[in-house]
Protein backbone atom coordinates (compact mmCIF):
# COMPACT_ATOMS: atom_id res chain seq x y z
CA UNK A 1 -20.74 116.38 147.95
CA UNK A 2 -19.97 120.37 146.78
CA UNK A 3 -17.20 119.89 144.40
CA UNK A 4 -13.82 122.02 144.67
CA UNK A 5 -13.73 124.78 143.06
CA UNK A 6 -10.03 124.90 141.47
CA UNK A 7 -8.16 128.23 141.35
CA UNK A 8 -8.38 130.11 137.43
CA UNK A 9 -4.91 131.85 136.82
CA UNK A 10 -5.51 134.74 134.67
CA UNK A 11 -3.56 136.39 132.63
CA UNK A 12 -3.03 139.63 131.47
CA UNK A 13 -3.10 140.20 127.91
CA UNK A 14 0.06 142.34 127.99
CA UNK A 15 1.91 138.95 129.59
CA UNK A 16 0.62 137.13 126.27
CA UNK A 17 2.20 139.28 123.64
CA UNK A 18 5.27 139.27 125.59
CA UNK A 19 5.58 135.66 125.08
CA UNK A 20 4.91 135.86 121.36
CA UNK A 21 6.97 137.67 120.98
CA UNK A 22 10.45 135.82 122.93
CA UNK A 23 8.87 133.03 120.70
CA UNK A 24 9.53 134.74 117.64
CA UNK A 25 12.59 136.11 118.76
CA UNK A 26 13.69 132.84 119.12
CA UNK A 27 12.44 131.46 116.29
CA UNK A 28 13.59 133.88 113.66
CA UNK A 29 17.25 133.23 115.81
CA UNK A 30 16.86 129.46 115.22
CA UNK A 31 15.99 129.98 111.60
CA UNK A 32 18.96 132.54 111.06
CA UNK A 33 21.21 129.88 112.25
CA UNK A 34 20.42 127.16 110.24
CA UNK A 35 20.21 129.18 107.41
CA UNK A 36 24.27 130.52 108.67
CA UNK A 37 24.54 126.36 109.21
CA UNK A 38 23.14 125.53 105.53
CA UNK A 39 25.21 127.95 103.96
CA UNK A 40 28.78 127.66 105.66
CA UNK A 41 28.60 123.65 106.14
CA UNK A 42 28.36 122.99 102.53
CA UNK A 43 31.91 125.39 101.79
CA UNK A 44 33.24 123.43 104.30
CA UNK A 45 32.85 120.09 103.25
CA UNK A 46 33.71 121.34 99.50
CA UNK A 47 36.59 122.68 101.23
CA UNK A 48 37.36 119.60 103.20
CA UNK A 49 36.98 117.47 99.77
CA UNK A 50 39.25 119.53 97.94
CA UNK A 51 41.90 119.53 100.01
CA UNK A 52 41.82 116.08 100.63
CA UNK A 53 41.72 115.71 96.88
CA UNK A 54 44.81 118.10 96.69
CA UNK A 55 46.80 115.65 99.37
CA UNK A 56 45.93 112.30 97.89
CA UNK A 57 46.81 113.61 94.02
CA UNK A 58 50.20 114.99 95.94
CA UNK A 59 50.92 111.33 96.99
CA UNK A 60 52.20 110.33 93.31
CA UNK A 61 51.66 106.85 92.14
CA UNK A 62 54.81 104.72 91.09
CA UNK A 63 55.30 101.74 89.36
CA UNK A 64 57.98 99.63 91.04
CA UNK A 65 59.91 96.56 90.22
CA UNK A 66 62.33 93.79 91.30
CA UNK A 67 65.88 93.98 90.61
CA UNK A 68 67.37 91.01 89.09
CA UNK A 69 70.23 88.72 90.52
CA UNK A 70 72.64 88.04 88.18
CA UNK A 71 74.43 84.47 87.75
CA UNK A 72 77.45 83.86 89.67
CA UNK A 73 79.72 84.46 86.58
CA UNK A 74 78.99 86.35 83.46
CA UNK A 75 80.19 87.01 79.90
CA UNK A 76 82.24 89.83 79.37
CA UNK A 77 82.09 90.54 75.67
CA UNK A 78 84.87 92.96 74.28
CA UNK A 79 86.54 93.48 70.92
CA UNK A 80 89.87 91.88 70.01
CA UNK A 81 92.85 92.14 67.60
CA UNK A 82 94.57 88.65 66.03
CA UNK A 83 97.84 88.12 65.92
CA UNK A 84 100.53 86.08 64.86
CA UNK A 85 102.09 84.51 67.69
CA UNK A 86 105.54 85.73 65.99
CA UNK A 87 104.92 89.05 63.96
CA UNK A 88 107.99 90.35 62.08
CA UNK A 89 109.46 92.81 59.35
CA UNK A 90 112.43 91.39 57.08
CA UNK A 91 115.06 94.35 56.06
CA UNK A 92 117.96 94.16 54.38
CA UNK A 93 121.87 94.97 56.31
CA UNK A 94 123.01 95.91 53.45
CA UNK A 95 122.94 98.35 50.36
CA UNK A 96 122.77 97.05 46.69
CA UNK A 97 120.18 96.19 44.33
CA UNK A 98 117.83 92.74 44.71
CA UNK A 99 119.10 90.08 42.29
CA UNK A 100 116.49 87.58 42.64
CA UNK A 101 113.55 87.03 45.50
CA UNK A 102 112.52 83.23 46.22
CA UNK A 103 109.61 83.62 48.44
CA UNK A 104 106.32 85.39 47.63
CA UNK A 105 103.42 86.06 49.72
CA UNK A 106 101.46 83.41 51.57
CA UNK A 107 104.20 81.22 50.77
CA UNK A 108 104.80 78.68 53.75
CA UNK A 109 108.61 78.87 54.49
CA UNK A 110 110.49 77.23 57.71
CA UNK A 111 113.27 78.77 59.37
CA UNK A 112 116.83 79.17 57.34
CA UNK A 113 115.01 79.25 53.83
CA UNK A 114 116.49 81.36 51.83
CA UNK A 115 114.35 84.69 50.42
CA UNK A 116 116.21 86.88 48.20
CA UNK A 117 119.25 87.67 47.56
CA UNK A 118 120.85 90.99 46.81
CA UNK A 119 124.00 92.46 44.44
CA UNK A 120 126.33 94.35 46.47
CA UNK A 121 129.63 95.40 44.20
CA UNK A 122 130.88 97.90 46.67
CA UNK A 123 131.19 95.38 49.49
CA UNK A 124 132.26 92.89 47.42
CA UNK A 125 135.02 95.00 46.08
CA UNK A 126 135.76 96.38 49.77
CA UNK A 127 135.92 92.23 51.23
CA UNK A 128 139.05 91.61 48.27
CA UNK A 129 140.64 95.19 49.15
CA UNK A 130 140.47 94.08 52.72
CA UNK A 131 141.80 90.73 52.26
CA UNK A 132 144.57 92.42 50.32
CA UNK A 133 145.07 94.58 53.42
CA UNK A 134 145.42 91.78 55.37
CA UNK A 135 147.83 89.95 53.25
CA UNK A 136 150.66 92.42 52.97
CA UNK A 137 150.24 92.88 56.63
CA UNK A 138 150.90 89.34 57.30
CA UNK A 139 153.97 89.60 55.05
CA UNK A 140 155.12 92.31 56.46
CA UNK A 141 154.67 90.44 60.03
CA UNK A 142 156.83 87.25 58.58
CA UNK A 143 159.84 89.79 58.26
CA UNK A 144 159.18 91.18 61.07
CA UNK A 145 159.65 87.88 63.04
CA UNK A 146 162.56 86.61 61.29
CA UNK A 147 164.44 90.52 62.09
CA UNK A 148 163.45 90.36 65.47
CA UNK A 149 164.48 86.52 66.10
CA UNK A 150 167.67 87.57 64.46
CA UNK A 151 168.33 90.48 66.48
CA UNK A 152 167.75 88.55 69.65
CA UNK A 153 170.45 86.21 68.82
CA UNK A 154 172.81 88.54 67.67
CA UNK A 155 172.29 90.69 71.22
CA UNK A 156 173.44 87.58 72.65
CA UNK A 157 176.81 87.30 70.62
CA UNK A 158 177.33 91.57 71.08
CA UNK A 159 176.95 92.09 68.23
CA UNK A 160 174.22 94.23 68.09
CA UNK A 161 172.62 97.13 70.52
CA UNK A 162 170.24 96.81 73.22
CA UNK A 163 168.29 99.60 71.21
CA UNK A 164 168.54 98.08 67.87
CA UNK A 165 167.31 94.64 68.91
CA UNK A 166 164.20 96.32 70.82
CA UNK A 167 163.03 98.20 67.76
CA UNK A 168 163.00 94.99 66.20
CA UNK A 169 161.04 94.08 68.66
CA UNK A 170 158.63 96.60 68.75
CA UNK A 171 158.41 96.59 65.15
CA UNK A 172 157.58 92.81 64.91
CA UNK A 173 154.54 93.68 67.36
CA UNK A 174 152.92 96.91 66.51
CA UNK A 175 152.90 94.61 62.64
CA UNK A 176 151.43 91.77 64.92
CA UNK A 177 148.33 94.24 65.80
CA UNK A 178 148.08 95.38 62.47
CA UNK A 179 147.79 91.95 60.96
CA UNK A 180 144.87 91.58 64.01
CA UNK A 181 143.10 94.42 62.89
CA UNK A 182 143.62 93.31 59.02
CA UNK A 183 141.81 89.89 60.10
CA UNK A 184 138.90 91.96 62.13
CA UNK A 185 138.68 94.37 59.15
CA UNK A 186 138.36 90.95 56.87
CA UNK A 187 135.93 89.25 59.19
CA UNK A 188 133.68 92.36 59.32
CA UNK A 189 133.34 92.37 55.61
CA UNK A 190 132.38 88.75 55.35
CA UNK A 191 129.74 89.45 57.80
CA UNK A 192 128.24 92.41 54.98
CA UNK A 193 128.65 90.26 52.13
CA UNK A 194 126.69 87.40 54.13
CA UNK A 195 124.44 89.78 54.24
CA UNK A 196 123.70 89.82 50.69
CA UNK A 197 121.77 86.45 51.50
CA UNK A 198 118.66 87.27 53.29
CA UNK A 199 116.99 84.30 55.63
CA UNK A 200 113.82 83.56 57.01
CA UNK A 201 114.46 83.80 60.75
CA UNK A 202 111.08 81.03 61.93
CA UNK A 203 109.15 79.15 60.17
CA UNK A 204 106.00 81.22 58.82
CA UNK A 205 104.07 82.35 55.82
CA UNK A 206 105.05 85.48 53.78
CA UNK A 207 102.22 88.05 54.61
CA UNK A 208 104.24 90.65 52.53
CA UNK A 209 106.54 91.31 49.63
CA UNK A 210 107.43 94.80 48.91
CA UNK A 211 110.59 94.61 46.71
CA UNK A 212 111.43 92.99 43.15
CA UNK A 213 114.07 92.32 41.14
CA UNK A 214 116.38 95.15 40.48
CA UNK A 215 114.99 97.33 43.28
CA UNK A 216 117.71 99.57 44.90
CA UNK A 217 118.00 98.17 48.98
CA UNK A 218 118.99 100.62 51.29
CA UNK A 219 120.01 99.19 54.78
CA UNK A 220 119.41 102.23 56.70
CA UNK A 221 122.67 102.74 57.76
CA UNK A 222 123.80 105.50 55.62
CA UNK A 223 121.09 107.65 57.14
CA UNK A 224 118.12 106.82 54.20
CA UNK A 225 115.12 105.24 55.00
CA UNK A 226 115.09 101.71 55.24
CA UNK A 227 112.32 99.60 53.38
CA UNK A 228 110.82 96.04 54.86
CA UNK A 229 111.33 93.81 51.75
CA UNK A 230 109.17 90.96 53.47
CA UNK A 231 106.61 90.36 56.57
CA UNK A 232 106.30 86.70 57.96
CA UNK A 233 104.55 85.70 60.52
CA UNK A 234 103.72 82.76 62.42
CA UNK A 235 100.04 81.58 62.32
CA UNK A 236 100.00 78.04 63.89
CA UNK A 237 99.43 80.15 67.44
CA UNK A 238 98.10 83.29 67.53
CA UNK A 239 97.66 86.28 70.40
CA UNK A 240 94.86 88.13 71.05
CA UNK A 241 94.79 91.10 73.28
CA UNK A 242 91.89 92.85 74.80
CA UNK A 243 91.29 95.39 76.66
CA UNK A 244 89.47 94.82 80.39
CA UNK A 245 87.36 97.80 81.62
CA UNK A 246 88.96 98.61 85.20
CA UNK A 247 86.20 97.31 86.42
CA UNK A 248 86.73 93.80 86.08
CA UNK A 249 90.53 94.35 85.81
CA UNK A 250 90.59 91.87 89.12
CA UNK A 251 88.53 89.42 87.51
CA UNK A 252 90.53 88.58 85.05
CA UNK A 253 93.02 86.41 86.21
CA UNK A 254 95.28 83.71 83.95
CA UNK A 255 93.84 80.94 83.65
CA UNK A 256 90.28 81.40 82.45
CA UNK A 257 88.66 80.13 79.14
CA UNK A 258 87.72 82.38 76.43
CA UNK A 259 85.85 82.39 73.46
CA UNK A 260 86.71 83.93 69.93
CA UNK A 261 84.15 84.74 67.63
CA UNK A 262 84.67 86.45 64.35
CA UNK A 263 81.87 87.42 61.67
CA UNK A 264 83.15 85.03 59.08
CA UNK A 265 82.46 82.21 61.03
CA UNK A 266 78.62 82.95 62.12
CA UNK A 267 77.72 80.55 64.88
CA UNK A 268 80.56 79.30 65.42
CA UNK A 269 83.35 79.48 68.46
CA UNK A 270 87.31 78.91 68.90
CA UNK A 271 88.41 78.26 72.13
CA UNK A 272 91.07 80.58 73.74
CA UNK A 273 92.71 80.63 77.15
CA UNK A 274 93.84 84.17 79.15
CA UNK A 275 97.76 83.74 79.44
CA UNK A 276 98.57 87.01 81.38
CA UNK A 277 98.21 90.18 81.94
CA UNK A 278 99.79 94.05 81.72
CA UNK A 279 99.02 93.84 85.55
CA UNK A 280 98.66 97.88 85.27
CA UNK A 281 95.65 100.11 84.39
CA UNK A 282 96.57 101.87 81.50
CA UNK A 283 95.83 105.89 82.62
CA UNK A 284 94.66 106.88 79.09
CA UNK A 285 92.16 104.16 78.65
CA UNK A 286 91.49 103.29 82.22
CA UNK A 287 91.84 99.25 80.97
CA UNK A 288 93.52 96.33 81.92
CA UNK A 289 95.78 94.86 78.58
CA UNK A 290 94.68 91.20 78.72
CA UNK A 291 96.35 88.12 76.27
CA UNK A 292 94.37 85.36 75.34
CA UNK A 293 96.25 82.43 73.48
CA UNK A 294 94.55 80.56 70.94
CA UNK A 295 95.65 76.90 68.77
CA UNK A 296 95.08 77.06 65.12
CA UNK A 297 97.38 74.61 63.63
CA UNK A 298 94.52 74.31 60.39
CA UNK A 299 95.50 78.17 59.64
CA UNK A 300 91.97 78.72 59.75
CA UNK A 301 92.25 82.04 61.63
CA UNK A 302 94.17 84.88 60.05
CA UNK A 303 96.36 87.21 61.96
CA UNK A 304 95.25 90.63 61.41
CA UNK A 305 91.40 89.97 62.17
CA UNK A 306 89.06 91.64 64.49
CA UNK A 307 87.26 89.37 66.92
CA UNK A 308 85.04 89.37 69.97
CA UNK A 309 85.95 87.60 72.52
CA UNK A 310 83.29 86.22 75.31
CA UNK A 311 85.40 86.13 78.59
CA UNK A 312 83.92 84.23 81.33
CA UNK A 313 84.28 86.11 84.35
CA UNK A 314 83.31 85.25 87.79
CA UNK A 315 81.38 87.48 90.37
CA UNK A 316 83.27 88.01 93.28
CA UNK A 317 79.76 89.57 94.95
CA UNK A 318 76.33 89.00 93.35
CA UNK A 319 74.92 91.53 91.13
CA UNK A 320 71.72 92.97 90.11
CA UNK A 321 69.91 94.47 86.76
CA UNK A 322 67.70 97.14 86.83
CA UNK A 323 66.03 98.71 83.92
CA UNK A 324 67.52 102.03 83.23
CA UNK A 325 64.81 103.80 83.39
CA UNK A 326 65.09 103.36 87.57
CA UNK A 327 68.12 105.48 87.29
CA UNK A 328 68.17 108.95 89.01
CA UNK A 329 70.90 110.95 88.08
CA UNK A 330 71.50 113.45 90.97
CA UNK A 331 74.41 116.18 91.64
CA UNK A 332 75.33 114.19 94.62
CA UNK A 333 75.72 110.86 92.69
CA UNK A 334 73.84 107.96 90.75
CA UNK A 335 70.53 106.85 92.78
CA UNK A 336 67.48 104.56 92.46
CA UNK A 337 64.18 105.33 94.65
CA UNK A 338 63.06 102.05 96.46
CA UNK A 339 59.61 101.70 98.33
CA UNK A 340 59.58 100.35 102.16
CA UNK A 341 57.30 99.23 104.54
CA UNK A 342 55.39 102.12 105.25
CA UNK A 343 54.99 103.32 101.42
CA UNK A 344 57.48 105.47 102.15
CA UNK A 345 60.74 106.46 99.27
CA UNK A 346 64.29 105.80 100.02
CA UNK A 347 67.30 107.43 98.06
CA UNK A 348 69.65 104.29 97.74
CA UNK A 349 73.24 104.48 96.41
CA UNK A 350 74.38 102.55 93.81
CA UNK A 351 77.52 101.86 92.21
CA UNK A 352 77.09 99.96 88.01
CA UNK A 353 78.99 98.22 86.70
CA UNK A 354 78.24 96.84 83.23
CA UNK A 355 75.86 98.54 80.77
CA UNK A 356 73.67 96.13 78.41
CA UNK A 357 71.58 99.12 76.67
CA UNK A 358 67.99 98.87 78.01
CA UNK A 359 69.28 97.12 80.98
CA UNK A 360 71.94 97.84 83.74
CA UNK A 361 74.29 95.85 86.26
CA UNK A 362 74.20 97.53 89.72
CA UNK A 363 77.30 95.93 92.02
CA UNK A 364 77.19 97.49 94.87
CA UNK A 365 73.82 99.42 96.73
CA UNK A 366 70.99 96.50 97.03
CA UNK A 367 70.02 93.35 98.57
CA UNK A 368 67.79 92.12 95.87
CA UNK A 369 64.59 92.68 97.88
CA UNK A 370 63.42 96.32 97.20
CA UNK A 371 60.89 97.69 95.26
CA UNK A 372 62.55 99.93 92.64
CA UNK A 373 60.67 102.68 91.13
CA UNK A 374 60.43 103.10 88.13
CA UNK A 375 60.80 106.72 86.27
CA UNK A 376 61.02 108.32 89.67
CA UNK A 377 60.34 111.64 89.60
CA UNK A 378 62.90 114.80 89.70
CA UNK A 379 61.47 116.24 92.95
CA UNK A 380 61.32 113.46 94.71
CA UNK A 381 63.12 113.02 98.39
CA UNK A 382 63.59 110.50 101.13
CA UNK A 383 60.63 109.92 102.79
CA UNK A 384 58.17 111.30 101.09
CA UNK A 385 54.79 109.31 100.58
CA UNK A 386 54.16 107.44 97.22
CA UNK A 387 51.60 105.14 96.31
CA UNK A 388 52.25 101.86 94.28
CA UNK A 389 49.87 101.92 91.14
CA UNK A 390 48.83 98.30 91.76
CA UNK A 391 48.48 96.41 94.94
CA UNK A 392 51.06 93.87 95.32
CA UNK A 393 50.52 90.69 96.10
CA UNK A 394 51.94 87.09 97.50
CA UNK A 395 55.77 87.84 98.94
CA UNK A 396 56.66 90.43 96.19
CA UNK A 397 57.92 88.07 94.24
CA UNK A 398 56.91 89.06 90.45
CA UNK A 399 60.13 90.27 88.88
CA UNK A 400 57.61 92.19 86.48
CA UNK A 401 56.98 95.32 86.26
CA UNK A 402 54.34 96.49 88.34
CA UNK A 403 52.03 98.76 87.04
């Protein structure tokens, strides 16, 4: 058999170069763009990274923590005068000079003892001219009774006038009043020279003596100034008062136990009981004037001392503590930054109530089961992102910090 002859396209060899040539055309285009590609895709990616890298160090990363629930009640620790439960100055009611003192201080004395006594000439010498007084008037009143009697029964005979017999009368009782105000005059005088005695007025101890023998007394009544010859008080009860910040003002209620504790006595507590209360804030101090009663039939205590006294309060609502460093103090109030679900802060606010120095009581603002941040910073808002420096773990439970 003849075999086929196939068909032998020719080309030309001006069709040839025109192919090399789209070739390199296309080729040099292909290598310009992926030497455009190498170039440019690197800067982006760097690009990419670094602003990725700017975002996630924008996110700042908190540490957070778990506020605290307080106890239902709590210790209120405030400072505290003593006092006698009967305080009192001793002055004299009269002027003269002090003739002889019986009482001296610390001295134990019960009420009626006499304490000094005290030389008083002048009244002395105005009680006899008084009683004097008082007996001429009464003479004078004994004729005056027997005229007028006699008068009367001589107007009854006609003898006498109408007139005569009724200035008798009149006589006998303007004398009547004198001899009245002779007797008051009398009385009043006893009453000074009584004074001359001077009386404790309870039983006590003498906390103070500030006069001796021969020292000039000067009642006050002449217009000088008057000088406390003794101080007793009475220490077998004593009264301490404190002063409630406003805050707990409605806490404190009569009735609850207190305890007094007072440097000389390290470790050791006396047992008071709140009595009552100013029941008014006082506007300078913004406090609540509280008074705690306290036995001490031993004397043991002294009026006069300074004291702390724990008062156990109860909570009407439960309270938390948060460090202080979780406080943000903003122009629009007090606030703390909590953490939610979605890693997200919240502005929260709070109301405190009592400071304990590294620590604070917040009454009012949380439910016990945020995440607090800790040293939040200035800038930050609600709902911006944040990023907890540790993973937490379990049910949030740790009421450490967490760093």
């Amino acid at each position: 058999m003849n075999e086929v002859e196939q068909p032998v396209e020719m080309t030309s060899p001006s069709g040839q170069s025109a192919r090399h040539r789209w070739l390199a055309v296309l080729a040099l285009a292909v290598i310009a763009v992926a030497a455009v590609i190498s170039g440019i895709l690197p800067r982006i990616q760097a690009r990419n990274m670094v602003a990725n890298e700017t975002k996630e160090m924008a996110v700042p990363t908190v540490a957070v923590v778990h506020p605290h629930r307080s106890a239902p009640s709590h210790e209120l620790v405030l400072p505290a005068n003593v006092q006698a439960y009967i305080d009192a100055p001793i002055y004299a009611r009269t002027n003269g000079y002090l003739k002889k003192w019986y009482a001296d201080i610390g001295a134990r004395v019960t009420a009626g003892q006499l304490l000094a006594e005290i030389e008083t000439p002048e009244v002395d010498q105005q009680l006899q001219q008084a009683r004097a007084d008082l007996a001429t008037a009464e003479a004078n009143l004994s004729l005056a009774k027997i005229t007028a009697d006699r008068y009367s029964e001589l107007l009854k005979a006609g003898v006498v006038s109408k007139q005569d017999t009724d200035n008798a009368l009149s006589n006998y009782a303007a004398l009547k009043a004198t001899v009245q105000a002779g007797e008051a005059n009398a009385k009043r005088m006893e009453q000074l020279q009584s004074f001359e005695k001077i009386y404790a007025p309870f039983s006590g101890v003498i906390t103070a003596r500030n006069t001796d023998i021969g020292a000039l007394i000067d009642s006050g009544s002449s217009g000088g100034t008057r000088t406390e010859l003794f101080h007793i008080a009475q220490p077998d009860r004593l009264r301490i008062y404190v002063n409630v910040p406003q805050m707990y003002s409605q806490a404190a209620k009569p009735g609850l136990t207190a305890d007094l504790l007072l440097s000389e006595f390290p470790g050791r507590r006396f047992e008071g009981k709140l009595v009552r209360t100013a029941a008014a804030i006082d506007q300078n101090t913004r406090t609540l004037l509280v008074e705690i009663a306290a036995k001490n039939l031993t004397g043991t205590l002294f009026s006069g001392a300074y004291a702390e006294v724990h008062l156990k309060l109860p909570r009407a609502e439960s309270s938390f503590t948060l460090p202080v460093e979780t406080l943000l103090f903003r122009s629009e109030g007090l606030r703390v930054v909590t953490v939610n679900e979605n890693q997200r802060a919240e502005l929260r606010l709070i109301t405190l109530g009592r400071d304990y120095g590294t620590e604070v009581e917040v009454v009012s603002g949380l439910t016990g089961s945020e995440l607090v941040i800790v040293n939040p910073p200035d800038f930050i808002v609600s709902g911006e992102e944040v990023r907890l420096a540790q993973p937490l773990s379990g049910a949030l439970a740790s009421r450490d910090y967490l760093p």
